[in-house]
PDB file of N, CA and C in Angstrom:
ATOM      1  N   UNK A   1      -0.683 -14.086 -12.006  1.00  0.00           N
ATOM      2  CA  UNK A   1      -0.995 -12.680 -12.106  1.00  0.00           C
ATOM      3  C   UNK A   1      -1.671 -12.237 -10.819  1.00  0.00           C
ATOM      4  N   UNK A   2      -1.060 -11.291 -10.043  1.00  0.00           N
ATOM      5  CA  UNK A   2      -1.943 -10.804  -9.184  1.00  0.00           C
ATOM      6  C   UNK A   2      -3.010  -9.615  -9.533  1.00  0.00           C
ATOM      7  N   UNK A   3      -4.039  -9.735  -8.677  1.00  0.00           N
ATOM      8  CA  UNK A   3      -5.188  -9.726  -8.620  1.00  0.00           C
ATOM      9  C   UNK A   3      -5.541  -8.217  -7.803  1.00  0.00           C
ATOM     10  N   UNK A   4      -5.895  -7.233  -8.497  1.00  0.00           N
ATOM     11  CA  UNK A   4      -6.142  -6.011  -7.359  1.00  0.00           C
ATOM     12  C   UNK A   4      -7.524  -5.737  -6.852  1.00  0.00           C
ATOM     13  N   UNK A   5      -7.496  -4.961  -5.886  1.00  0.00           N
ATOM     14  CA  UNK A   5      -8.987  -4.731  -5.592  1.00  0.00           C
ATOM     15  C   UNK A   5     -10.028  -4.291  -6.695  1.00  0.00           C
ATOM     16  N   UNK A   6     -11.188  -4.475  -6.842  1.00  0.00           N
ATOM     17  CA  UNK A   6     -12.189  -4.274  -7.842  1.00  0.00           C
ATOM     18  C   UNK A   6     -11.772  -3.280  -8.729  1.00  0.00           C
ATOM     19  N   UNK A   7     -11.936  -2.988  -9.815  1.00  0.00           N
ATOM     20  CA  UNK A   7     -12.054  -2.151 -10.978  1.00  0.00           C
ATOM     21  C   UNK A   7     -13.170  -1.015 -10.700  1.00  0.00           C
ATOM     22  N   UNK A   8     -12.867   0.135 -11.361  1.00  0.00           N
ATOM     23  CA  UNK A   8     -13.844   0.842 -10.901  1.00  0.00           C
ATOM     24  C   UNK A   8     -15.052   0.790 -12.092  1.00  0.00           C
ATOM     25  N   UNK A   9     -15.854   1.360 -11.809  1.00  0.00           N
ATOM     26  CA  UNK A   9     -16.689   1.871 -12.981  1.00  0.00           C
ATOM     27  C   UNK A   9     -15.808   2.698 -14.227  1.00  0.00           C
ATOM     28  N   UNK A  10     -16.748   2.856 -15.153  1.00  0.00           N
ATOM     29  CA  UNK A  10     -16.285   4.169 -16.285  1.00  0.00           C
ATOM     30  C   UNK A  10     -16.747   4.953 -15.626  1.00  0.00           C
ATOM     31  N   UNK A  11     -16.232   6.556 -16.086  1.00  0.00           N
ATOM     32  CA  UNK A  11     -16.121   7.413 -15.328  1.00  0.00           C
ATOM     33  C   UNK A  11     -15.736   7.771 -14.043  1.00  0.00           C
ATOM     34  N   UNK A  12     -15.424   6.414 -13.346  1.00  0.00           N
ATOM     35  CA  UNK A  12     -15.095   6.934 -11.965  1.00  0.00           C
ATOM     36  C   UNK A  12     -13.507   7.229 -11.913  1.00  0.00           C
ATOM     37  N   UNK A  13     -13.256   7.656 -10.799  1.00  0.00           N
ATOM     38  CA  UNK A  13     -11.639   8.283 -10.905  1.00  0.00           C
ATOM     39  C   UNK A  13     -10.874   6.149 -10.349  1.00  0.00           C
ATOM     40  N   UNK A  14      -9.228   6.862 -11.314  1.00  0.00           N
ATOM     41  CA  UNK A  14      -8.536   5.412 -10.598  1.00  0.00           C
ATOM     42  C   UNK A  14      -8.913   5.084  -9.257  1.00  0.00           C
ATOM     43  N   UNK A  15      -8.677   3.748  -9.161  1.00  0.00           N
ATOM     44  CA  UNK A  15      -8.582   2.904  -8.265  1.00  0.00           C
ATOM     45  C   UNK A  15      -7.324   3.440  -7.271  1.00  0.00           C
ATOM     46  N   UNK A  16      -6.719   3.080  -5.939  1.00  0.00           N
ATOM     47  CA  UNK A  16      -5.497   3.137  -5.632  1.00  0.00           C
ATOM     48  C   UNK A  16      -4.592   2.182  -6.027  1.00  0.00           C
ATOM     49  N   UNK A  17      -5.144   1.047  -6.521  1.00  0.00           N
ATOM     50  CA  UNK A  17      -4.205   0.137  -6.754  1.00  0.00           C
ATOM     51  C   UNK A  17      -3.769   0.180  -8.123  1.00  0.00           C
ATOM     52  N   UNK A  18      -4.534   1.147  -8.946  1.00  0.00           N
ATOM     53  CA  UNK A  18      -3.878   1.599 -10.314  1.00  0.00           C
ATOM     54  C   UNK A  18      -2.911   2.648 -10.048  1.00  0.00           C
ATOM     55  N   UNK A  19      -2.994   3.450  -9.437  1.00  0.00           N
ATOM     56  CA  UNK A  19      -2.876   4.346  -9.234  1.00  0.00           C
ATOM     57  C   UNK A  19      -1.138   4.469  -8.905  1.00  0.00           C
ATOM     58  N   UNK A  20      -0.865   3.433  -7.694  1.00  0.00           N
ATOM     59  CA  UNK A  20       0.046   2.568  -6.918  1.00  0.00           C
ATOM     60  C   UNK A  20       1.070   2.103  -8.254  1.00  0.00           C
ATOM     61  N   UNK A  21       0.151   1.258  -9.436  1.00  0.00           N
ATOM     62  CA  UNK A  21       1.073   0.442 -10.233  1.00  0.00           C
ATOM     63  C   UNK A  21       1.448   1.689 -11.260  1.00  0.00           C
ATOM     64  N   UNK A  22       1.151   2.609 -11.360  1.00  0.00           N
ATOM     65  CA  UNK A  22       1.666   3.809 -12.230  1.00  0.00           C
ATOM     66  C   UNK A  22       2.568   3.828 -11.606  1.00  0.00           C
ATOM     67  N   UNK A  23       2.656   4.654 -10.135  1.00  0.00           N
ATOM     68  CA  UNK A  23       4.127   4.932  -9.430  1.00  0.00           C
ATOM     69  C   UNK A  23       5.122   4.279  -9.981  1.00  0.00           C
ATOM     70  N   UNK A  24       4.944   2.827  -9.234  1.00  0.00           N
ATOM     71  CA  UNK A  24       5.921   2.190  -9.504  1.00  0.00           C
ATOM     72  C   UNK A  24       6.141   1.498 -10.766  1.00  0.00           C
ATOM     73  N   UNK A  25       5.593   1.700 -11.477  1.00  0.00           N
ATOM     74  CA  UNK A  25       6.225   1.308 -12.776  1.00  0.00           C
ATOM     75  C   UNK A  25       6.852   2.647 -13.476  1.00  0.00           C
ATOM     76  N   UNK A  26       6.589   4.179 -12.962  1.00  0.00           N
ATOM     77  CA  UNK A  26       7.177   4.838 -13.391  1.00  0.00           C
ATOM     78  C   UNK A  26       8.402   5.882 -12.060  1.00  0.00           C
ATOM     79  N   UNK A  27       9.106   4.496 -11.644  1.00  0.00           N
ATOM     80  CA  UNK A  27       9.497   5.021 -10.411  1.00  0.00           C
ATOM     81  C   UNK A  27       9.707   6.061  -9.924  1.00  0.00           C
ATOM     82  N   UNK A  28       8.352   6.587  -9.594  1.00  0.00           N
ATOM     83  CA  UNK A  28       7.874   7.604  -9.032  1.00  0.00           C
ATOM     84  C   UNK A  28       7.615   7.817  -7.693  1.00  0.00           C
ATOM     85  N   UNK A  29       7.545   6.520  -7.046  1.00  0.00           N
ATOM     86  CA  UNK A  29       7.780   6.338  -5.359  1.00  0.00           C
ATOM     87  C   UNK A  29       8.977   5.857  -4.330  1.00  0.00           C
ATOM     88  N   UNK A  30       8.597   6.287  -3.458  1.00  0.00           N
ATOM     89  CA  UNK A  30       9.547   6.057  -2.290  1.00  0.00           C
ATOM     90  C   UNK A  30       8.774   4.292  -1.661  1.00  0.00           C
ATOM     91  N   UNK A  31       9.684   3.549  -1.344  1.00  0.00           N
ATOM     92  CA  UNK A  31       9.729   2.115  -1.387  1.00  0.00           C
ATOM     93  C   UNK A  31      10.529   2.081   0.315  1.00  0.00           C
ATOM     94  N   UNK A  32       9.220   1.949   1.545  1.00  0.00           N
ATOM     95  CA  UNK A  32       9.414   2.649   2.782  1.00  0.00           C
ATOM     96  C   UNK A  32       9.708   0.802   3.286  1.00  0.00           C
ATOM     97  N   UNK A  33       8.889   0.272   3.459  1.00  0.00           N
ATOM     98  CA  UNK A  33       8.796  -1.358   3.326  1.00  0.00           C
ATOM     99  C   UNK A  33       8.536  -2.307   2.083  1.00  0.00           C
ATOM    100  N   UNK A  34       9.024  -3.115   1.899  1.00  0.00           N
ATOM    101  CA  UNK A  34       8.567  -3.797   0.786  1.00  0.00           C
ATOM    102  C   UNK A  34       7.938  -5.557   1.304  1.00  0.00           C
ATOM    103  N   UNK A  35       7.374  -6.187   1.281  1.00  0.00           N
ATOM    104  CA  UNK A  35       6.759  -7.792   1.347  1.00  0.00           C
ATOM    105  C   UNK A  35       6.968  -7.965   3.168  1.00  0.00           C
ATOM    106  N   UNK A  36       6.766  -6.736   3.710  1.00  0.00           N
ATOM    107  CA  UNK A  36       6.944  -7.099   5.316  1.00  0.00           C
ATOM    108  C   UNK A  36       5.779  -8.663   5.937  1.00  0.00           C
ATOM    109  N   UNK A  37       6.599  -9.817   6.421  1.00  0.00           N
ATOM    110  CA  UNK A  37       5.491 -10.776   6.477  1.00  0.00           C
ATOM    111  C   UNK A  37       4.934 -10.884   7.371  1.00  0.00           C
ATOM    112  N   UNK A  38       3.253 -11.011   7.565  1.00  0.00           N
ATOM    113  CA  UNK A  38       2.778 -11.294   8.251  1.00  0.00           C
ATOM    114  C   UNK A  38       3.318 -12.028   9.454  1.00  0.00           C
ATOM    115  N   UNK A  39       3.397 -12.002  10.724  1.00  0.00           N
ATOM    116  CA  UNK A  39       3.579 -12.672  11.952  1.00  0.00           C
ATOM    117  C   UNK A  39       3.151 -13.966  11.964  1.00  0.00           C
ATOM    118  N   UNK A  40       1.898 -14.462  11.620  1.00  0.00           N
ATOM    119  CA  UNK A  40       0.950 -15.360  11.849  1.00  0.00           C
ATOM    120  C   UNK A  40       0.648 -15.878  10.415  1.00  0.00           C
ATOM    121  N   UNK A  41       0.766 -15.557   8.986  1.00  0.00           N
ATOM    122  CA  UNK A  41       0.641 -15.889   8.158  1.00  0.00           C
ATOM    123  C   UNK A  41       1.553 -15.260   7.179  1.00  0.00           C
ATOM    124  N   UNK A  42       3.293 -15.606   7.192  1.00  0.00           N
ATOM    125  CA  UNK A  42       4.165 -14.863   6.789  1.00  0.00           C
ATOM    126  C   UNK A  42       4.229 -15.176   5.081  1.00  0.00           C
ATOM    127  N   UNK A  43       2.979 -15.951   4.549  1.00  0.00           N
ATOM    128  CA  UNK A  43       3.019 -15.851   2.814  1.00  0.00           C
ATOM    129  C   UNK A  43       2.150 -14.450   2.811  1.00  0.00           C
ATOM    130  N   UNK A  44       1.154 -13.795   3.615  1.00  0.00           N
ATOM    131  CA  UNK A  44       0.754 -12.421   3.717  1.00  0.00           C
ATOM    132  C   UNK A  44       1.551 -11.337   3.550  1.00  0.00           C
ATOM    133  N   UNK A  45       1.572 -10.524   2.510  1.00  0.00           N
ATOM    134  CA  UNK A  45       3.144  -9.205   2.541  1.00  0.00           C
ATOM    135  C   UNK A  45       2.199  -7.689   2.369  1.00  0.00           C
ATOM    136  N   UNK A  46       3.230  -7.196   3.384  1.00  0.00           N
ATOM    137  CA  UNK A  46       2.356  -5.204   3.335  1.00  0.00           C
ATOM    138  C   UNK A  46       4.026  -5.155   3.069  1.00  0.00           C
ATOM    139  N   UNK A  47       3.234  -4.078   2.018  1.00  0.00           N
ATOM    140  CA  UNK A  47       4.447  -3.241   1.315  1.00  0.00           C
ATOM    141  C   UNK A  47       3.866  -1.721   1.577  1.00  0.00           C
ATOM    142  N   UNK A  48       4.887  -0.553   2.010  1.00  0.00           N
ATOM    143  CA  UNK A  48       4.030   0.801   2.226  1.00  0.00           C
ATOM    144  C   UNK A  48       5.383   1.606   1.317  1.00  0.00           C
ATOM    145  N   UNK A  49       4.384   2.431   0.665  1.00  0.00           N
ATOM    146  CA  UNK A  49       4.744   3.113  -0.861  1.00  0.00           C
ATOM    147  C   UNK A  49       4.523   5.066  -0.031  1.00  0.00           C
ATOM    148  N   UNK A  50       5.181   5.630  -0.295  1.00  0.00           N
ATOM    149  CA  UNK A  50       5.324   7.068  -0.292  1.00  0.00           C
ATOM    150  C   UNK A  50       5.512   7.825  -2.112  1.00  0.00           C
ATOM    151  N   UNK A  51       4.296   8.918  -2.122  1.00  0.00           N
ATOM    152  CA  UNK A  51       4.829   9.576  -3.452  1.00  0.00           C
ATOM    153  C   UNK A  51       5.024  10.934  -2.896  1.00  0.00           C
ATOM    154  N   UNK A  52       6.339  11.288  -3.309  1.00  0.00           N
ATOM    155  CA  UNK A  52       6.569  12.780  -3.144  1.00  0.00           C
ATOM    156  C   UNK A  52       5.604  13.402  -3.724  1.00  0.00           C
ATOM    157  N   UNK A  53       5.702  13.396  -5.082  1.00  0.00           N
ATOM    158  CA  UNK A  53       4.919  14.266  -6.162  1.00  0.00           C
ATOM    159  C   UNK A  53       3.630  14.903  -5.173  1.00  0.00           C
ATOM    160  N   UNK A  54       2.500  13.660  -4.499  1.00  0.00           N
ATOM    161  CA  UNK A  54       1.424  14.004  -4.689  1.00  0.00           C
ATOM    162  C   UNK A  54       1.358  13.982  -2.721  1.00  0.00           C
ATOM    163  N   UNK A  55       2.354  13.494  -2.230  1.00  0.00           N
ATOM    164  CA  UNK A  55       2.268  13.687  -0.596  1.00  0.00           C
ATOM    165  C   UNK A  55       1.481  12.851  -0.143  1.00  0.00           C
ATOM    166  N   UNK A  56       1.065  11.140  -0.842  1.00  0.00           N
ATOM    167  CA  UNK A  56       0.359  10.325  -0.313  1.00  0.00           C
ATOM    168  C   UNK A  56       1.269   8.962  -0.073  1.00  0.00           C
ATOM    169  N   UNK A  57       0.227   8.183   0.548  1.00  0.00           N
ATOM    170  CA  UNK A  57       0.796   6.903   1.299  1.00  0.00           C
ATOM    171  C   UNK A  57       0.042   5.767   0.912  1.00  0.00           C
ATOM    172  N   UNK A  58       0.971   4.901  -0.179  1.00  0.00           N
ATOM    173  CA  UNK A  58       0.088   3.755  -0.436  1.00  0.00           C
ATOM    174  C   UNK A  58       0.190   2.393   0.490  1.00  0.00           C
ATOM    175  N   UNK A  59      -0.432   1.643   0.421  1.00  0.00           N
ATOM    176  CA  UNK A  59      -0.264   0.336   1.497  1.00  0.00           C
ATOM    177  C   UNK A  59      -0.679  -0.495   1.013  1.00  0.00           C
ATOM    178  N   UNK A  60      -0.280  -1.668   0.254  1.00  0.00           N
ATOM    179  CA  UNK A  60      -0.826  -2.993  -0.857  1.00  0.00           C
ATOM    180  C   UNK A  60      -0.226  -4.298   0.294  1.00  0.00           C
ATOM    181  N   UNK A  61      -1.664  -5.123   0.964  1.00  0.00           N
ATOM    182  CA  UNK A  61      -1.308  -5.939   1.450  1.00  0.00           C
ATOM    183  C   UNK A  61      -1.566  -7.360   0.393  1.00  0.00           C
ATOM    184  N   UNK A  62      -0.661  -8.165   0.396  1.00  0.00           N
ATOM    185  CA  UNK A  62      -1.129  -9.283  -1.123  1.00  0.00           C
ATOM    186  C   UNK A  62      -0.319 -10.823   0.230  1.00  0.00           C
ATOM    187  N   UNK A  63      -0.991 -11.775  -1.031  1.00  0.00           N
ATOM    188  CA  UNK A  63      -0.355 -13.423  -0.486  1.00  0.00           C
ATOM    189  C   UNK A  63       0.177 -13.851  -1.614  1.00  0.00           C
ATOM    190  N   UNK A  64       0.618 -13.125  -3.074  1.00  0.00           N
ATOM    191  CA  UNK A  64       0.742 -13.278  -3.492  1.00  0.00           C
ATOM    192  C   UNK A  64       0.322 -13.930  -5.071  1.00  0.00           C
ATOM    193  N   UNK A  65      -1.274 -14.090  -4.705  1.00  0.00           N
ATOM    194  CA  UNK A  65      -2.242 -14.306  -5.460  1.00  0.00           C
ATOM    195  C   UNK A  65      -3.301 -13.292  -5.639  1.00  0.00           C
ATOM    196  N   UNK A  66      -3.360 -12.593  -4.582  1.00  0.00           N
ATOM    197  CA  UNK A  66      -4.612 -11.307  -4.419  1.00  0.00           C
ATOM    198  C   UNK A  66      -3.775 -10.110  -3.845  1.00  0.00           C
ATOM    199  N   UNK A  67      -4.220  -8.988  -3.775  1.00  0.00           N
ATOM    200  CA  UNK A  67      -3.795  -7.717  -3.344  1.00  0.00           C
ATOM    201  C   UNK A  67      -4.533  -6.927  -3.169  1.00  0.00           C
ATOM    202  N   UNK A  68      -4.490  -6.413  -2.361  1.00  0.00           N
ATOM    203  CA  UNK A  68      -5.336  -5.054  -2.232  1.00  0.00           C
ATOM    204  C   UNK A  68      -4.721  -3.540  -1.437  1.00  0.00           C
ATOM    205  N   UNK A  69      -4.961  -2.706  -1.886  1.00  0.00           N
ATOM    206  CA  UNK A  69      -4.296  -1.016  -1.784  1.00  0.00           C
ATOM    207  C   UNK A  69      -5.290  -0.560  -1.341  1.00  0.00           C
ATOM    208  N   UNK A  70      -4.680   0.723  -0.248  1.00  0.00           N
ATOM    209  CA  UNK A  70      -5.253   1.495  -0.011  1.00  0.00           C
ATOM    210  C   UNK A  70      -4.587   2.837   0.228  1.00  0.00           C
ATOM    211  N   UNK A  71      -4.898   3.890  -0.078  1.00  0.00           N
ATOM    212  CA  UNK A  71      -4.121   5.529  -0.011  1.00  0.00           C
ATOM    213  C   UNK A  71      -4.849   6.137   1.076  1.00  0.00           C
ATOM    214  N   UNK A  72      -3.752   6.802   1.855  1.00  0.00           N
ATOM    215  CA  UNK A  72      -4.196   8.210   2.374  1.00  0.00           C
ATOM    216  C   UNK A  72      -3.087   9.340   2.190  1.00  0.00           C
ATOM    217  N   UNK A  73      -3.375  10.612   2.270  1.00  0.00           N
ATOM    218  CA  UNK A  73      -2.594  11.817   2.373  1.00  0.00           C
ATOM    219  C   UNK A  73      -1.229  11.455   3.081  1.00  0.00           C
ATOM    220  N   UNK A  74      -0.562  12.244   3.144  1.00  0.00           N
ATOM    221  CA  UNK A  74       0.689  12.522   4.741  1.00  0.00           C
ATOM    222  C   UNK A  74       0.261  12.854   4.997  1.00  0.00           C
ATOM    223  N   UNK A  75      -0.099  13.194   6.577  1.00  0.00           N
ATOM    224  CA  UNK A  75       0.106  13.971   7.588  1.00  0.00           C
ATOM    225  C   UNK A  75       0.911  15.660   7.430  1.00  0.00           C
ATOM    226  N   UNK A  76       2.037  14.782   6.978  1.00  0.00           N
ATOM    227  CA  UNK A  76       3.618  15.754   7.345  1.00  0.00           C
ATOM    228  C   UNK A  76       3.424  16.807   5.961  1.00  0.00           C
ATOM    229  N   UNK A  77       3.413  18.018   6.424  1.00  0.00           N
ATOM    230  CA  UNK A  77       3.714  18.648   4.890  1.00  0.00           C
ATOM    231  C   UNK A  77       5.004  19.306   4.902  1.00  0.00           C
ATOM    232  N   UNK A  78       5.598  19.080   6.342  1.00  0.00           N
ATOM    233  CA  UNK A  78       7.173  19.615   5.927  1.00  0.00           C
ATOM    234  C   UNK A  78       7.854  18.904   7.085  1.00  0.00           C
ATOM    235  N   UNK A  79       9.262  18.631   6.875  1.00  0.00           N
ATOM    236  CA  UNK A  79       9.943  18.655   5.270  1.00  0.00           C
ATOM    237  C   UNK A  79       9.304  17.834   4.668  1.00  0.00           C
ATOM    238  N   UNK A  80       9.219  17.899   2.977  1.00  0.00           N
ATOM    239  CA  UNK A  80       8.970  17.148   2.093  1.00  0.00           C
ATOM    240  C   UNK A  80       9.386  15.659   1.936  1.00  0.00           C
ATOM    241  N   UNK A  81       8.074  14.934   1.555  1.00  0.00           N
ATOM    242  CA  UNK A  81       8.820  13.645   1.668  1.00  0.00           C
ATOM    243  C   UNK A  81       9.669  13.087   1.417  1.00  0.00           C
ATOM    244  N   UNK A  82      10.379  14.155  -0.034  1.00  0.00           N
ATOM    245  CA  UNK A  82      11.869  13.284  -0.770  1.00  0.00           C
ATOM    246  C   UNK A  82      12.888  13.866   0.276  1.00  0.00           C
ATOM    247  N   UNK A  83      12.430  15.150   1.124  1.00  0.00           N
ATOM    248  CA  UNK A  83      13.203  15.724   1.921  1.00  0.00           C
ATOM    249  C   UNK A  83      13.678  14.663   3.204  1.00  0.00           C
ATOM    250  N   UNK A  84      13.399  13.663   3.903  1.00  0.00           N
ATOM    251  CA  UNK A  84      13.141  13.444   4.811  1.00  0.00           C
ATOM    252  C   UNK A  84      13.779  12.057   5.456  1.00  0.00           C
ATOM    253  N   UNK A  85      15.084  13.156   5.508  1.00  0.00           N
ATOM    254  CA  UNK A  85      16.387  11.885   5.653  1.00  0.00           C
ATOM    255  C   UNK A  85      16.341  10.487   6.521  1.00  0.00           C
ATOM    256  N   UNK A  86      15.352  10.385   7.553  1.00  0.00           N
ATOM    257  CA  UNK A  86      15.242   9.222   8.518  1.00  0.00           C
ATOM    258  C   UNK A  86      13.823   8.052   7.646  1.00  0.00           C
ATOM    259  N   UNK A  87      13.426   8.580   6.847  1.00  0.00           N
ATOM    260  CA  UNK A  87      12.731   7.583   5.861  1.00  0.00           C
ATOM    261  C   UNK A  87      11.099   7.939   6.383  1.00  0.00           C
ATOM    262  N   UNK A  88      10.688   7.044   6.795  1.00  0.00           N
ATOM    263  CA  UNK A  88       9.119   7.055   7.271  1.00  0.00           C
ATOM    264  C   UNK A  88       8.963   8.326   8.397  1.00  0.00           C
ATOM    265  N   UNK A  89       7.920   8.547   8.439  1.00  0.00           N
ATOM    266  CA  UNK A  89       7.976   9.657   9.589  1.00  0.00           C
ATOM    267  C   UNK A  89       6.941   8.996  10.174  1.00  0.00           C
ATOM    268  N   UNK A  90       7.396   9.233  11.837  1.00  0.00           N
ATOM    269  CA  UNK A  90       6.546   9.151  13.048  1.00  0.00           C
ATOM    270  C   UNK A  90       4.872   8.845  12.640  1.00  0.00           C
ATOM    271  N   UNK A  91       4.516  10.169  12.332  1.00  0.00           N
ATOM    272  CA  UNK A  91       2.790  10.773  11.664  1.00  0.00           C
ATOM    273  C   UNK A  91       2.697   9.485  10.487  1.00  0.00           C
ATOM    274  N   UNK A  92       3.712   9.219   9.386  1.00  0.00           N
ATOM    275  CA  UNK A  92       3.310   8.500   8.307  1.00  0.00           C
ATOM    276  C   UNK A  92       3.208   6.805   8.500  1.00  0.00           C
ATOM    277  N   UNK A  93       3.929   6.793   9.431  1.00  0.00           N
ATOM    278  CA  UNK A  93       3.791   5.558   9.980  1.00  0.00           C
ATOM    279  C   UNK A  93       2.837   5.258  10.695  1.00  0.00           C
ATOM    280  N   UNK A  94       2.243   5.852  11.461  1.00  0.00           N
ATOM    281  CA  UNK A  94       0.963   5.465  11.646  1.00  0.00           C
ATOM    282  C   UNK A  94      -0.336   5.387  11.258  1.00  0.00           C
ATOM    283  N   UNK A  95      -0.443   6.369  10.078  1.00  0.00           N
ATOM    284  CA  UNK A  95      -1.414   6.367   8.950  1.00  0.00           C
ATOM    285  C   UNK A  95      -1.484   4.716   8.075  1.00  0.00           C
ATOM    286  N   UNK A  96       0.316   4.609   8.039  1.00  0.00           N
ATOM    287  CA  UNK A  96       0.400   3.685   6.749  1.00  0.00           C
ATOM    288  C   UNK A  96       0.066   2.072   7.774  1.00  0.00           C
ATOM    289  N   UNK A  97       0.319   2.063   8.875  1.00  0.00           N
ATOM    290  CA  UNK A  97      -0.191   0.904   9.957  1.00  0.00           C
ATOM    291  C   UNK A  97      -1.213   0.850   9.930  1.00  0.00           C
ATOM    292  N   UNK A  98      -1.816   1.768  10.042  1.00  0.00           N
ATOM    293  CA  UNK A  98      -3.404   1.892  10.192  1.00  0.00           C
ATOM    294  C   UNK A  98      -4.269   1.769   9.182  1.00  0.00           C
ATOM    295  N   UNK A  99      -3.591   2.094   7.729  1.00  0.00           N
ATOM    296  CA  UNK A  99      -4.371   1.414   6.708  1.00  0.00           C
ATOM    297  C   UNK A  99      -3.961  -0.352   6.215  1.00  0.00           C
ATOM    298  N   UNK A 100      -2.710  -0.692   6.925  1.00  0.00           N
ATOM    299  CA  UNK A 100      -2.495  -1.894   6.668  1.00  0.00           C
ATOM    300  C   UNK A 100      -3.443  -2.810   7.541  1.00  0.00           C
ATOM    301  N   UNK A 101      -3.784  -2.216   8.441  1.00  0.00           N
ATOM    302  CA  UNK A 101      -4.937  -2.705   9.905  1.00  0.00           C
ATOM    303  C   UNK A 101      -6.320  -2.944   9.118  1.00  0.00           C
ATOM    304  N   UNK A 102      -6.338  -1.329   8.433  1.00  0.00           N
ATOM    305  CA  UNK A 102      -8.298  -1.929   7.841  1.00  0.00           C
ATOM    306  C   UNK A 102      -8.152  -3.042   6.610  1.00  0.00           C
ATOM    307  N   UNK A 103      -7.217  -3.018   5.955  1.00  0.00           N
ATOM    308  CA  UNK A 103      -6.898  -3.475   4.795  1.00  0.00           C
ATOM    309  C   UNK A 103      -6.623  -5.400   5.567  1.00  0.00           C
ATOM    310  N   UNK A 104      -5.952  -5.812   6.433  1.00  0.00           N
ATOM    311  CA  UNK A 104      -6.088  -6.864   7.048  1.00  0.00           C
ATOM    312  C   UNK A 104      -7.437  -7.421   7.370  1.00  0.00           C
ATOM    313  N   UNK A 105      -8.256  -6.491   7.982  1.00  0.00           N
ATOM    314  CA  UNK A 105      -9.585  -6.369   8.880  1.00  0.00           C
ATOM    315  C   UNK A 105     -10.773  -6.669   7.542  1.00  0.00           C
ATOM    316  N   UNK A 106     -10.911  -5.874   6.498  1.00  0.00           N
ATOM    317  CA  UNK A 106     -11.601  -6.211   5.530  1.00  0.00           C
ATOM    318  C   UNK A 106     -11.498  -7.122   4.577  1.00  0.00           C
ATOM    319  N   UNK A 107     -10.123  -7.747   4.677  1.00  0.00           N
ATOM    320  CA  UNK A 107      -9.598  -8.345   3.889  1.00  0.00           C
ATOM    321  C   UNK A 107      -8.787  -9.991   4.115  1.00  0.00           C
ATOM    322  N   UNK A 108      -9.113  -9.914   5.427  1.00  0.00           N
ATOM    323  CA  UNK A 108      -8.162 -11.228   6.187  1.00  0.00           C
ATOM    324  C   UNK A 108      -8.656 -12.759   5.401  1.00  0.00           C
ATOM    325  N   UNK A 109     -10.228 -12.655   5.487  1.00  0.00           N
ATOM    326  CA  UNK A 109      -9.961 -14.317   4.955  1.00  0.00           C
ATOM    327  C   UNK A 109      -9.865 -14.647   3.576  1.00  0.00           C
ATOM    328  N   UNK A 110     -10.035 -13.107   2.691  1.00  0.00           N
ATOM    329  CA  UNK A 110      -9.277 -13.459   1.265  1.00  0.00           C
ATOM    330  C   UNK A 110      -7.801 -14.168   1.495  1.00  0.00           C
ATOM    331  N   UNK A 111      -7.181 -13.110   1.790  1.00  0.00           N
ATOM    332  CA  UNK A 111      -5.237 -13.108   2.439  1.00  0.00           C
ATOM    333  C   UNK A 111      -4.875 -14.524   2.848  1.00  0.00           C
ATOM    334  N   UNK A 112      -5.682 -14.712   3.808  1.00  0.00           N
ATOM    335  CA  UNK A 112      -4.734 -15.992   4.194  1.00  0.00           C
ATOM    336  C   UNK A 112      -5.465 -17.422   4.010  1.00  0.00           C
ATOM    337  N   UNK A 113      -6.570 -17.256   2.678  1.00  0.00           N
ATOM    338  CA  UNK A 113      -7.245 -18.315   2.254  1.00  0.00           C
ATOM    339  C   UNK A 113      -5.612 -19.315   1.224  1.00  0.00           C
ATOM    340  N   UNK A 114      -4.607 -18.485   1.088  1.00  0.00           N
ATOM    341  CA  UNK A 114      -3.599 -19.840   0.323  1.00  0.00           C
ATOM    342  C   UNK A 114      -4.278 -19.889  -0.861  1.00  0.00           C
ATOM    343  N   UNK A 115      -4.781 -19.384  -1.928  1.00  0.00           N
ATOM    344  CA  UNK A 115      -5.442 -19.764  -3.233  1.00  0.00           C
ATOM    345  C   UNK A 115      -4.386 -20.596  -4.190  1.00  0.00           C
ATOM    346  N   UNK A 116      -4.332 -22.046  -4.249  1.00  0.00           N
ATOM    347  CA  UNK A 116      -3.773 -22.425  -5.228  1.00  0.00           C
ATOM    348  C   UNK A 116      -2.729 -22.894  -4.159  1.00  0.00           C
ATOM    349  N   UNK A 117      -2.887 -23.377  -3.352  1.00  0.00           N
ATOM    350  CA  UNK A 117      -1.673 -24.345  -2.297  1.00  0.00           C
ATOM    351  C   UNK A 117      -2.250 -25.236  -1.604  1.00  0.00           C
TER     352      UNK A 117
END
C-alpha cells in the first residue's frame, strides 16, 4: 500500500494527495507524465496530473512504497486546459518541475531510502 504525505487534522481542508486520488479515481484528470524515473534513482517516479475542472497541477513523486503530492494553480488561464492541443504548456511545465524539485528536496532521503529491498 502506498503511503501519502501526512493526514491532515479534522477540520482542516484535504490534503493534495487526497485530493489527487479523487481525480483520478474519478477520471477527472489529465495524465501529462506518468512514473517518469528518476536519473540517479530510477525506482523514484514523478507523475504530473492536470485538472481542467479546477485549473491545477498535481505532482506525486513515490518509490513505490511512499509518495508524496504537491498542487499548484496553472499559470495559463487560456486556452483551457482540456483546450490545449500540444499537452503541457511551457508556464505548466515549469510550475509542475518545480514542484517535483521541492518535493525531491524535502523529500529525497525518504525516496530513495528502498523501504523493503
Amino acid at each position: 500500500m502506498t503511503r501519502h504525505a501526512p493526514a491532515n487534522q479534522p477540520g482542516e481542508p484535504d490534503s493534495a494527495a487526497m485530493q489527487l486520488d479523487r481525480y483520478v479515481r474519478a477520471n477527472a484528470c489529465i495524465v501529462y507524465h506518468e512514473d517518469l524515473p528518476d536519473p540517479e534513482y530510477p525506482y523514484v517516479k514523478c507523475s504530473i496530473y492536470g485538472v481542467p475542472k479546477t485549473n491545477e497541477l498535481f505532482v506525486r513523486m513515490s518509490n513505490g512504497k511512499v509518495s508524496f503530492v504537491a498542487m499548484a494553480p496553472s499559470p495559463v488561464g487560456y486556452p483551457l486546459m482540456a483546450d490545449r492541443i500540444f499537452g503541457l504548456d511551457v508556464a505548466d511545465h515549469a510550475v509542475a518541475f518545480g514542484l517535483a524539485d521541492k518535493l525531491w528536496e524535502q523529500n529525497r532521503t525518504v525516496l530513495i531510502a528502498r523501504q523493503g529491498h
